[in-house]
N, C-alpha and C. Protein backbone atom coordinates (compact mmCIF):
# COMPACT_ATOMS: atom_id res chain seq x y z
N UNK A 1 9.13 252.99 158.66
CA UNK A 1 10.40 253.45 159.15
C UNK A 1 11.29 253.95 158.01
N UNK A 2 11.05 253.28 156.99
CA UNK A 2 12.20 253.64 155.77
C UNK A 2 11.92 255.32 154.88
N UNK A 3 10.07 255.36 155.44
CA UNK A 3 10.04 256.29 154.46
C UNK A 3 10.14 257.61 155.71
N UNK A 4 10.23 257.67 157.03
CA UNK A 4 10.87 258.55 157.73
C UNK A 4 11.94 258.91 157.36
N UNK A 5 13.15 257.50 157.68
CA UNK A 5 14.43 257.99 157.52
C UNK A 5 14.49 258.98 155.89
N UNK A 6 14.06 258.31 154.75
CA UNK A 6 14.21 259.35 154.03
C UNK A 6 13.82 260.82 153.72
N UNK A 7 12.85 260.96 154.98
CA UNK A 7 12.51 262.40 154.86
C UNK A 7 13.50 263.45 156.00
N UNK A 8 14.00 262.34 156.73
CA UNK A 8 15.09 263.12 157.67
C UNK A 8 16.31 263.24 156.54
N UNK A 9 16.71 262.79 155.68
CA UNK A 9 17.61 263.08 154.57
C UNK A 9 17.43 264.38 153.85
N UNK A 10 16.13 264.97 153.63
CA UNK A 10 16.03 266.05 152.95
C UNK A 10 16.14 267.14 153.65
N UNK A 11 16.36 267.00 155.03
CA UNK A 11 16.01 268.43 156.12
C UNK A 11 17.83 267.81 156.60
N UNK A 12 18.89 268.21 155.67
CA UNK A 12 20.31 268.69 156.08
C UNK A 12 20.86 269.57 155.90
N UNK A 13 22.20 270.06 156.32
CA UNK A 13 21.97 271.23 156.76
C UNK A 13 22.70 271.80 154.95
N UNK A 14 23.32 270.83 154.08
CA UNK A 14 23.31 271.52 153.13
C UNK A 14 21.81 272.35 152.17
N UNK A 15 21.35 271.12 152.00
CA UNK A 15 19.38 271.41 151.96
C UNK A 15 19.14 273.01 152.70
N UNK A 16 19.24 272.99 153.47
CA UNK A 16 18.84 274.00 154.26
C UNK A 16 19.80 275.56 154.08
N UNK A 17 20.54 275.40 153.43
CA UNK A 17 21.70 276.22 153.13
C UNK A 17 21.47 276.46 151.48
N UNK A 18 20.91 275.90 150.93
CA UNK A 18 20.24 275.73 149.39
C UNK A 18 19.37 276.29 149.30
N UNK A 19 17.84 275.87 150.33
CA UNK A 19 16.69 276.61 150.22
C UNK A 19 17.16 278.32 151.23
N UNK A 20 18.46 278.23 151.67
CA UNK A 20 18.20 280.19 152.15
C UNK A 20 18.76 280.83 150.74
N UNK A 21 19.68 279.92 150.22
CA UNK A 21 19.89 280.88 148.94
C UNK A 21 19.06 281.45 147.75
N UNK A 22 18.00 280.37 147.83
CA UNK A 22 16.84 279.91 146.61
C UNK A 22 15.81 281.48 147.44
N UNK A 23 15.52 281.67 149.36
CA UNK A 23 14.95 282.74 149.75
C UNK A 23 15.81 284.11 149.07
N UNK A 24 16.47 283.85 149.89
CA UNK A 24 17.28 285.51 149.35
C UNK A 24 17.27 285.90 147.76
N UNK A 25 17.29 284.82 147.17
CA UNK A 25 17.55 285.03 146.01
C UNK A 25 16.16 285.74 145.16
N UNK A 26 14.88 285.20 145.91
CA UNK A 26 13.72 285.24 145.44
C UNK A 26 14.00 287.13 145.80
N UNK A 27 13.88 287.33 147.20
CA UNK A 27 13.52 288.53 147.83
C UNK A 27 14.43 289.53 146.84
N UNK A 28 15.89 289.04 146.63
CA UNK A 28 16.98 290.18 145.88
C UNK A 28 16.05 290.76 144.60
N UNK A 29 15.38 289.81 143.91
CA UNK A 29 14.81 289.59 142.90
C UNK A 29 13.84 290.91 142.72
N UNK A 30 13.23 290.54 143.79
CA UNK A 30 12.17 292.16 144.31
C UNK A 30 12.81 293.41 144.52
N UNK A 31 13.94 293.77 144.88
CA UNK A 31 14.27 294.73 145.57
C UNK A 31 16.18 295.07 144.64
N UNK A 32 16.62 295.74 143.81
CA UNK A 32 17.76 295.22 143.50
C UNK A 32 18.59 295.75 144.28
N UNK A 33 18.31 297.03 145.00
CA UNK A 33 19.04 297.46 145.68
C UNK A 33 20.26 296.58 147.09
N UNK A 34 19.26 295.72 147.58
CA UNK A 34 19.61 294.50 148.03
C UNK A 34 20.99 293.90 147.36
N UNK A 35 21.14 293.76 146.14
CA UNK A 35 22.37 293.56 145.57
C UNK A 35 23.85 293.75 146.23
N UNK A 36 23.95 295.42 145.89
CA UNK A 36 24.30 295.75 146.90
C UNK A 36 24.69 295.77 148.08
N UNK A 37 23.51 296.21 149.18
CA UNK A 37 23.64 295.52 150.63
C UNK A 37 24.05 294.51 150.99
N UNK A 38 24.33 293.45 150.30
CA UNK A 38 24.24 292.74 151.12
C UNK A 38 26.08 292.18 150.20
N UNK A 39 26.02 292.15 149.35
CA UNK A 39 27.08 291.67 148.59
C UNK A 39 28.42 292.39 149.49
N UNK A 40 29.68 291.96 149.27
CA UNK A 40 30.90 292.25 149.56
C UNK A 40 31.52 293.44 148.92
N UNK A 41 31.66 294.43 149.15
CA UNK A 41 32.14 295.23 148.82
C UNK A 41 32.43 296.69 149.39
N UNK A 42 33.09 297.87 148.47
CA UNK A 42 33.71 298.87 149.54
C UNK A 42 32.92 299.55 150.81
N UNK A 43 31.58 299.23 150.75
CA UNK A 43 30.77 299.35 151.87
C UNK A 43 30.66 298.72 153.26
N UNK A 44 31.41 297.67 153.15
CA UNK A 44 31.90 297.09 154.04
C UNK A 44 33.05 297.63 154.68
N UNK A 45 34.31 298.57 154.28
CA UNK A 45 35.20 299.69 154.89
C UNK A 45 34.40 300.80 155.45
N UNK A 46 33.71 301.28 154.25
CA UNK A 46 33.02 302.84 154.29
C UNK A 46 31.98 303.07 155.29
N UNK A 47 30.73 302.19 155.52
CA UNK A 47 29.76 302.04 156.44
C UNK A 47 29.97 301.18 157.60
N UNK A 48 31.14 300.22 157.16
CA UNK A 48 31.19 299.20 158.42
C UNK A 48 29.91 298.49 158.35
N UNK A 49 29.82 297.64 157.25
CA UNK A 49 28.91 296.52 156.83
C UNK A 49 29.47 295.43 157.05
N UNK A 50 29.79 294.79 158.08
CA UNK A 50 30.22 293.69 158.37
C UNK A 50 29.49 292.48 158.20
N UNK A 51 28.34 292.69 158.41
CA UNK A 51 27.43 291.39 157.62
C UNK A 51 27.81 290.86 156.50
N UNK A 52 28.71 291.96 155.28
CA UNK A 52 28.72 291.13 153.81
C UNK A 52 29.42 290.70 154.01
N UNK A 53 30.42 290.06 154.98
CA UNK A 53 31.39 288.56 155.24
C UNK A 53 30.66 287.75 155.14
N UNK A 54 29.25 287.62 155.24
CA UNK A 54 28.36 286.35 155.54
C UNK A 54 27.23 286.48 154.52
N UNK A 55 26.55 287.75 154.18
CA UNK A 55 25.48 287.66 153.58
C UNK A 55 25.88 288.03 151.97
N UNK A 56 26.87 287.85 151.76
CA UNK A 56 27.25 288.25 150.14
C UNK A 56 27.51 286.78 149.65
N UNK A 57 27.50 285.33 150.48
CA UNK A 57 27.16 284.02 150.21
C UNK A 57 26.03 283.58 150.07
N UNK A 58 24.80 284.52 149.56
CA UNK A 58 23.58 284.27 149.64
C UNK A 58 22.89 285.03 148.62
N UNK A 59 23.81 285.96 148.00
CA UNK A 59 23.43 286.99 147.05
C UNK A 59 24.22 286.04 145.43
N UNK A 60 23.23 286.00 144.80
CA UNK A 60 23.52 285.89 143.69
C UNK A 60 23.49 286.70 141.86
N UNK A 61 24.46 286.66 141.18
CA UNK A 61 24.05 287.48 139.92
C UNK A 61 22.90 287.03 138.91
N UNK A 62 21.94 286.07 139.08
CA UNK A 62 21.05 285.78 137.98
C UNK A 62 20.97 284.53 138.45
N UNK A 63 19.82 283.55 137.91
CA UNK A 63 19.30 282.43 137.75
C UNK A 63 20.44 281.25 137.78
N UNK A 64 21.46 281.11 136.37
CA UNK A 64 22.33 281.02 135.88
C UNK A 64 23.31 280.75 137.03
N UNK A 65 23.86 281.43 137.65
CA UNK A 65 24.89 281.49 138.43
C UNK A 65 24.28 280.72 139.55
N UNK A 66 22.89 280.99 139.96
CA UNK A 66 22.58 280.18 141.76
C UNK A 66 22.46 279.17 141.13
N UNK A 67 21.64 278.54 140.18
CA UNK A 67 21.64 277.13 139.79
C UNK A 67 22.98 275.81 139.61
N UNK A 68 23.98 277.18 138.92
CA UNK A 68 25.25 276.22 138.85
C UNK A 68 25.92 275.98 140.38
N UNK A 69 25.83 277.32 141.11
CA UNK A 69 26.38 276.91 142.89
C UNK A 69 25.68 276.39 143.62
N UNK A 70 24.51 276.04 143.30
CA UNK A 70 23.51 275.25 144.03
C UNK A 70 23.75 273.76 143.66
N UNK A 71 23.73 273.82 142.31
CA UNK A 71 24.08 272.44 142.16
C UNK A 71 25.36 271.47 142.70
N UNK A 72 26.66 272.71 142.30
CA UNK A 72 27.59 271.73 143.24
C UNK A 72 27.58 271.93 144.42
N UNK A 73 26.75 272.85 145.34
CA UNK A 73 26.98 272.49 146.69
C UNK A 73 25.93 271.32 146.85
N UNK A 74 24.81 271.07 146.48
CA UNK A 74 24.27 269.84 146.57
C UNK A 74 25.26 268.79 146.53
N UNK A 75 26.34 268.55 145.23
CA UNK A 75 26.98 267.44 144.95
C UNK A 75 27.98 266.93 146.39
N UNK A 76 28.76 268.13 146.64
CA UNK A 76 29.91 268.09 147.05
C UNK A 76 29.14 268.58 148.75
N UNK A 77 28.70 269.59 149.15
CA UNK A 77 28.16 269.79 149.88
C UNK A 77 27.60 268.89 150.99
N UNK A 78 26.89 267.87 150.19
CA UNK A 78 25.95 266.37 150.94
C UNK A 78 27.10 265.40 151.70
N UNK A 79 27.83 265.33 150.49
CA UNK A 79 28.91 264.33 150.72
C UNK A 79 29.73 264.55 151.53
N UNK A 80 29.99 265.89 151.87
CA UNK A 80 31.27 266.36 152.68
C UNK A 80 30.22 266.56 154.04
N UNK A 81 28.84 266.69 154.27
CA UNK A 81 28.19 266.66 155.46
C UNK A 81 28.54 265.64 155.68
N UNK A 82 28.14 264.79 155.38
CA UNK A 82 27.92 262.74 155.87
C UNK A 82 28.72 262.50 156.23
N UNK A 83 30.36 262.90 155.78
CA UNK A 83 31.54 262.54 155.99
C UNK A 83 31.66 263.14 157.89
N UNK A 84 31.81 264.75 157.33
CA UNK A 84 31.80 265.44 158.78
C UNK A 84 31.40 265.46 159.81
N UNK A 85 29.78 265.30 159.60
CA UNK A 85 28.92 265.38 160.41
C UNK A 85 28.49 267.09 160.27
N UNK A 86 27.00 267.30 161.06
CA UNK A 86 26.63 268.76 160.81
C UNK A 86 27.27 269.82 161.29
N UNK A 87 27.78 269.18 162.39
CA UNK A 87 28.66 270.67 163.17
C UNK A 87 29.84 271.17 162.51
N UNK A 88 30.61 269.79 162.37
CA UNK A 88 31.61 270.27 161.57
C UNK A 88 31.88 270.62 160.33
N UNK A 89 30.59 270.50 159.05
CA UNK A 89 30.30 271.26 158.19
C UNK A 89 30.14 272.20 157.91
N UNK A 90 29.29 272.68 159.13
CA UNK A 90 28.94 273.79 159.61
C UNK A 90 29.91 275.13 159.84
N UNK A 91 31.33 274.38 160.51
CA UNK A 91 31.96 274.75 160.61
C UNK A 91 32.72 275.40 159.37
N UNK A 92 33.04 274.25 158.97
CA UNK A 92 34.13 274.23 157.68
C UNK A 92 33.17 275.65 156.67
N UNK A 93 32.20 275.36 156.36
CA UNK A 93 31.55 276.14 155.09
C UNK A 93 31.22 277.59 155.71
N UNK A 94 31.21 278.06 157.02
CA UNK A 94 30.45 279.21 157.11
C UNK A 94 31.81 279.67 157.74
N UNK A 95 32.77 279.72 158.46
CA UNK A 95 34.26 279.75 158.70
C UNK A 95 34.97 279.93 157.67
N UNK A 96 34.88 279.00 156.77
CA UNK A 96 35.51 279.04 155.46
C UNK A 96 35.15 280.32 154.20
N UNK A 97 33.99 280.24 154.57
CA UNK A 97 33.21 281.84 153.63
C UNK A 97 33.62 282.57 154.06
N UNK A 98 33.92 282.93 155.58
CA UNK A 98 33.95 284.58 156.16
C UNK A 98 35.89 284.58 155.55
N UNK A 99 36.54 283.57 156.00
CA UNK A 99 37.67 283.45 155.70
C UNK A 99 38.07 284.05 154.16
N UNK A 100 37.62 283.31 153.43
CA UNK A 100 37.28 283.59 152.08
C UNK A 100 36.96 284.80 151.83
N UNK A 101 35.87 285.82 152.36
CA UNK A 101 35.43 286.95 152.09
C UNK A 101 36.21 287.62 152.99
N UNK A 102 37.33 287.70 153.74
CA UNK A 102 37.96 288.56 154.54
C UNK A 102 39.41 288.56 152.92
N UNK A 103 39.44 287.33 152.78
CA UNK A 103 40.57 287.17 151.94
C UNK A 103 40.45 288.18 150.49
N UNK A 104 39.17 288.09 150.26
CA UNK A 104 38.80 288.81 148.87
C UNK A 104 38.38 290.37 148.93
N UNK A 105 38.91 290.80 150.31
CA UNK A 105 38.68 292.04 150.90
C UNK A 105 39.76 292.28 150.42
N UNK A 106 40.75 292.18 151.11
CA UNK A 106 42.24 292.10 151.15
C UNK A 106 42.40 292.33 149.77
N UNK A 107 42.53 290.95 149.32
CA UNK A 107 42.63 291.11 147.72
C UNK A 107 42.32 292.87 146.78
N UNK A 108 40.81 293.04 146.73
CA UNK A 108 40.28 293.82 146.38
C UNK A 108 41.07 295.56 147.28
N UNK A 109 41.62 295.58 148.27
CA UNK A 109 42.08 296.59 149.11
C UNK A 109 43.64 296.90 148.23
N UNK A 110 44.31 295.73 148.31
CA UNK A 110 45.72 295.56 148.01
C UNK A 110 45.91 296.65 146.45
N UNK A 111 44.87 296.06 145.35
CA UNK A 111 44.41 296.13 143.74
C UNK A 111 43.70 297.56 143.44
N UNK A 112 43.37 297.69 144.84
CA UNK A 112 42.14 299.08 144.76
C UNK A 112 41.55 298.67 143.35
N UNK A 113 40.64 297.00 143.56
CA UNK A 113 39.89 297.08 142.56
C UNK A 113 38.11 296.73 143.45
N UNK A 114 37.82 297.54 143.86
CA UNK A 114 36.12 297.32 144.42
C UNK A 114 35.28 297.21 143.29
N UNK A 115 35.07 295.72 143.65
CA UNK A 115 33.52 295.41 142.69
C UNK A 115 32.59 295.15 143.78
N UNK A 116 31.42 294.39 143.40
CA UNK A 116 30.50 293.85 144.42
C UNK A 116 30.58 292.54 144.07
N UNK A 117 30.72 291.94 145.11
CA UNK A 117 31.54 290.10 144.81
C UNK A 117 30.10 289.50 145.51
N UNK A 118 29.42 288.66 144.68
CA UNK A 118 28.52 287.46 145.42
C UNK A 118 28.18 286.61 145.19
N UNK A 119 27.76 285.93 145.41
CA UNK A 119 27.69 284.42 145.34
C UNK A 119 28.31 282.90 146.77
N UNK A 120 28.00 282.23 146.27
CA UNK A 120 28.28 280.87 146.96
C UNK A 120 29.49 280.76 146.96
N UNK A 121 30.36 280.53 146.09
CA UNK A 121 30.99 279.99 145.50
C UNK A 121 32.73 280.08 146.03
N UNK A 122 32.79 281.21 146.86
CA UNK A 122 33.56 281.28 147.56
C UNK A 122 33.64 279.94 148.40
N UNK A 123 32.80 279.85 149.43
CA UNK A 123 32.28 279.02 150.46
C UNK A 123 32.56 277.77 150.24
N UNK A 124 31.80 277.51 148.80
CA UNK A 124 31.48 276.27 148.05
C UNK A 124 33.58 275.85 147.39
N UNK A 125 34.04 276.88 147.35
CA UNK A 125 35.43 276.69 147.12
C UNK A 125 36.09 276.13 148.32
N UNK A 126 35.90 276.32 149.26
CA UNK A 126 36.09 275.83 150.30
C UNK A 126 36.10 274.36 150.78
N UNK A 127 34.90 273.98 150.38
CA UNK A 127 34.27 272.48 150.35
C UNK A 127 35.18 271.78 149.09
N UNK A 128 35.57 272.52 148.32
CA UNK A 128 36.07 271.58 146.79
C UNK A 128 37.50 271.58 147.48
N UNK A 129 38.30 272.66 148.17
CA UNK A 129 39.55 272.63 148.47
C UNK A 129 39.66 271.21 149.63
N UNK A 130 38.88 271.13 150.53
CA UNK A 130 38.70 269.86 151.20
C UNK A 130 38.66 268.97 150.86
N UNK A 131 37.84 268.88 149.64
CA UNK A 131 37.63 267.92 149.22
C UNK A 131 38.81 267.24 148.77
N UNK A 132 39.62 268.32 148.08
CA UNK A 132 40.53 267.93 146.92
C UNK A 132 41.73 267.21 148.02
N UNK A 133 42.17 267.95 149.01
CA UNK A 133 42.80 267.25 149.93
C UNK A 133 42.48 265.49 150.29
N UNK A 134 41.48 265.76 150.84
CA UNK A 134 41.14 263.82 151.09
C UNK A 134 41.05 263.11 149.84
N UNK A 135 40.56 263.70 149.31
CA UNK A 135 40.12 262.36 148.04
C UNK A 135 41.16 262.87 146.82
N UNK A 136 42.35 262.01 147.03
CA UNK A 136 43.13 262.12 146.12
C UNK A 136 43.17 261.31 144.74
N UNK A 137 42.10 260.70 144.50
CA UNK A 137 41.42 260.33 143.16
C UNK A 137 40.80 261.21 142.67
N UNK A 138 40.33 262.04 143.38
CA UNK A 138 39.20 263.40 142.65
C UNK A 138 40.25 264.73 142.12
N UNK A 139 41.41 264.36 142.97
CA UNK A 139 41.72 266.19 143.02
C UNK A 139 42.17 266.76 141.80
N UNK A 140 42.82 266.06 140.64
CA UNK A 140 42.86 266.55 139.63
C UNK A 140 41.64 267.26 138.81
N UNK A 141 40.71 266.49 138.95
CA UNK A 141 39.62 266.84 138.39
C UNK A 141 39.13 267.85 138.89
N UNK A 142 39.21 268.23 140.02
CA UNK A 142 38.73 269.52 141.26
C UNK A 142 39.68 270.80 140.38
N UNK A 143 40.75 270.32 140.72
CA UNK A 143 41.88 271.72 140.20
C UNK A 143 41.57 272.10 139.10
N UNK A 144 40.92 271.22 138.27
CA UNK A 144 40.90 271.81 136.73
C UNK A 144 39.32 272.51 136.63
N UNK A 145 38.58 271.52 137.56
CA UNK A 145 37.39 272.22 137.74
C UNK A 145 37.27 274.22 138.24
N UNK A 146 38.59 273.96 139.08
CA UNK A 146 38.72 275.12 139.89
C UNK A 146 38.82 275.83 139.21
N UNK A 147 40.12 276.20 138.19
CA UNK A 147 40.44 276.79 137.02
C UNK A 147 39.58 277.05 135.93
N UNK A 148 38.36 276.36 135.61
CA UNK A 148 37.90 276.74 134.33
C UNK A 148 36.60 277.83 134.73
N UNK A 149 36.15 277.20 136.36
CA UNK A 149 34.93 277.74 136.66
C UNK A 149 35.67 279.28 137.04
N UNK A 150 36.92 279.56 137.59
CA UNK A 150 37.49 280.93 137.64
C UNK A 150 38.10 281.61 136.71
N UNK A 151 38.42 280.94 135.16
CA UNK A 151 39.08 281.46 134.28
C UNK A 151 38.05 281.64 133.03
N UNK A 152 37.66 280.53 132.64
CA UNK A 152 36.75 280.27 131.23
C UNK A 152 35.60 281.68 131.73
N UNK A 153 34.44 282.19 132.80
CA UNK A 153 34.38 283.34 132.17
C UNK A 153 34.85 284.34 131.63
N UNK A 154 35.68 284.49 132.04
CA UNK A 154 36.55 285.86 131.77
C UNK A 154 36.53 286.21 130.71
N UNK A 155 37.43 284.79 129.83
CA UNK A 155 37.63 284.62 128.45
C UNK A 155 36.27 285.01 127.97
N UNK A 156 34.71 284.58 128.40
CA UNK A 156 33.73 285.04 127.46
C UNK A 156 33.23 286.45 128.39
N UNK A 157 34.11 287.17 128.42
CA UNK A 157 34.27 288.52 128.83
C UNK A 157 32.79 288.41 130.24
N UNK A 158 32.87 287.74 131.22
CA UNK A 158 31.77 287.54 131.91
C UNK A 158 32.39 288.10 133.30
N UNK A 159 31.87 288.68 133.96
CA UNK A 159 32.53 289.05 135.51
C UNK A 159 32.73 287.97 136.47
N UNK A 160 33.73 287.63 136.76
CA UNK A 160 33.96 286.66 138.03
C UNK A 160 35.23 287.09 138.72
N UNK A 161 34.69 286.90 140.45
CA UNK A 161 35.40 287.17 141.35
C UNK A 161 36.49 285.84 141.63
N UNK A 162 37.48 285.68 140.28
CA UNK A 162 38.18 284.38 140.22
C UNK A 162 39.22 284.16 141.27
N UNK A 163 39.83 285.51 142.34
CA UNK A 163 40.08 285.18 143.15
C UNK A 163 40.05 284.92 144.55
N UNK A 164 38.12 285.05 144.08
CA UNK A 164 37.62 284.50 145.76
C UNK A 164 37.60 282.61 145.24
N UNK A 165 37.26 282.44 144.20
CA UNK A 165 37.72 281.11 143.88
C UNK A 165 38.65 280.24 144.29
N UNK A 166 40.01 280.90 144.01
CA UNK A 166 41.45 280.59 144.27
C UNK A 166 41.47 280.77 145.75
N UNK A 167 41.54 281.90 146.33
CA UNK A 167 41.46 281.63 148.10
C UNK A 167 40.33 280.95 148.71
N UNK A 168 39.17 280.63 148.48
CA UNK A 168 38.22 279.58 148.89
C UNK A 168 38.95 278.36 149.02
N UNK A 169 39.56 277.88 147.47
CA UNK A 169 39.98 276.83 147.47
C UNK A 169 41.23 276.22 148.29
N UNK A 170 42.01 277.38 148.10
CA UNK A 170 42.96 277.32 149.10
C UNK A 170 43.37 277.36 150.54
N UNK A 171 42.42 278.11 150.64
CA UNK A 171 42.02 277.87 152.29
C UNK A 171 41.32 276.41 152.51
N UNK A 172 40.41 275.85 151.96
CA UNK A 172 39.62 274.79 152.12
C UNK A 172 40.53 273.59 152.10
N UNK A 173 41.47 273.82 151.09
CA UNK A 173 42.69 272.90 151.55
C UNK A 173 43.52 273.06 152.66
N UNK A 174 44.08 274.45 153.20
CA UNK A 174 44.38 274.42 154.40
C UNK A 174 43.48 273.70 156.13
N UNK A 175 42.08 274.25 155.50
CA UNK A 175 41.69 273.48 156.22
C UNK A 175 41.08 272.08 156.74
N UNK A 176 40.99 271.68 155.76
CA UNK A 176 41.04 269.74 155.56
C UNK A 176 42.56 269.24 156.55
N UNK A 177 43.75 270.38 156.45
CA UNK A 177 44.65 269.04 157.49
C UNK A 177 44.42 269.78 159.35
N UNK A 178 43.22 270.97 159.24
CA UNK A 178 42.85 271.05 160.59
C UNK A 178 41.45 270.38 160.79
N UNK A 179 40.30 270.24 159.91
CA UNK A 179 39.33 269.39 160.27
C UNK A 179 38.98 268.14 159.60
């Protein structure tokens, strides 16, 4: 019985949200054009690509980058399932991305600055902004986390979409006092 229950532990829905990134990521790998497609950007006005609200959380820039958003959605990700439960994780993280990627539209529209924005990490901002709300022992550490993971590239002249960061997070705190 014990070694069931622990195999029903590995099939959650963060797990499962890990291994589509680890797929896509393989397939982008093959094809770069994919990049692109699927990522957030002015193609989403121009063609009416409405998918990259959803599928530009699955596109990543290099090895490097999915490993570090993989890892904290594992951390933070697991923990904030167990708490929620699956539906409402479910909720929070894939609600929270499109939210997030509608926000970094905006952003990018307002700036007339179009890049191609992808990654997790939006999403995964989401989960840290929640987080930071309930667990008010953590949240300092979150905010500063927030800040270095959206600022410190820059400084080493590295591309980051630091304010899908900032509205992930901020929304994710808005939504912790609705779920």
């Amino acid at each position: 019985m014990t070694s069931r229950n622990n195999n029903t532990k590995l099939f959650n829905i963060t797990n499962t949200i890990i291994a589509l990134n680890f797929i896509v990521f393989g397939i982008q790998n093959q094809f770069e054009q994919i990049t692109v497609l699927l990522g957030l950007n002015i193609f989403f006005l121009k063609y009416h690509f409405y998918y990259q609200l959803i599928s530009s959380m699955f596109v990543h820039g290099g090895i490097t980058h999915i490993l570090m958003n993989m890892m904290i959605l594992f951390q933070f990700g697991t923990i904030i399932e167990k708490y929620l439960g699956k539906v409402k994780y479910i909720l929070l993280y894939f609600i929270g991305g499109i939210l997030t990627s509608i926000g970094t539209l905006i952003y990018m529209y307002f700036t007339n600055n179009w890049v191609n924005v992808i990654g997790a990490s939006g999403a995964i901002c989401i989960l840290l902004g929640w987080f930071a709300l309930k667990d008010k022992y953590q949240r300092k550490g979150i905010i500063v986390w927030i800040v270095l993971i959206s600022f410190a590239p820059l400084l080493l002249g590295l591309p980051v979409a630091w304010y899908s960061h900032l509205i992930g997070f901020a929304l994710g705190w808005l939504l912790g006092y609705i779920i």
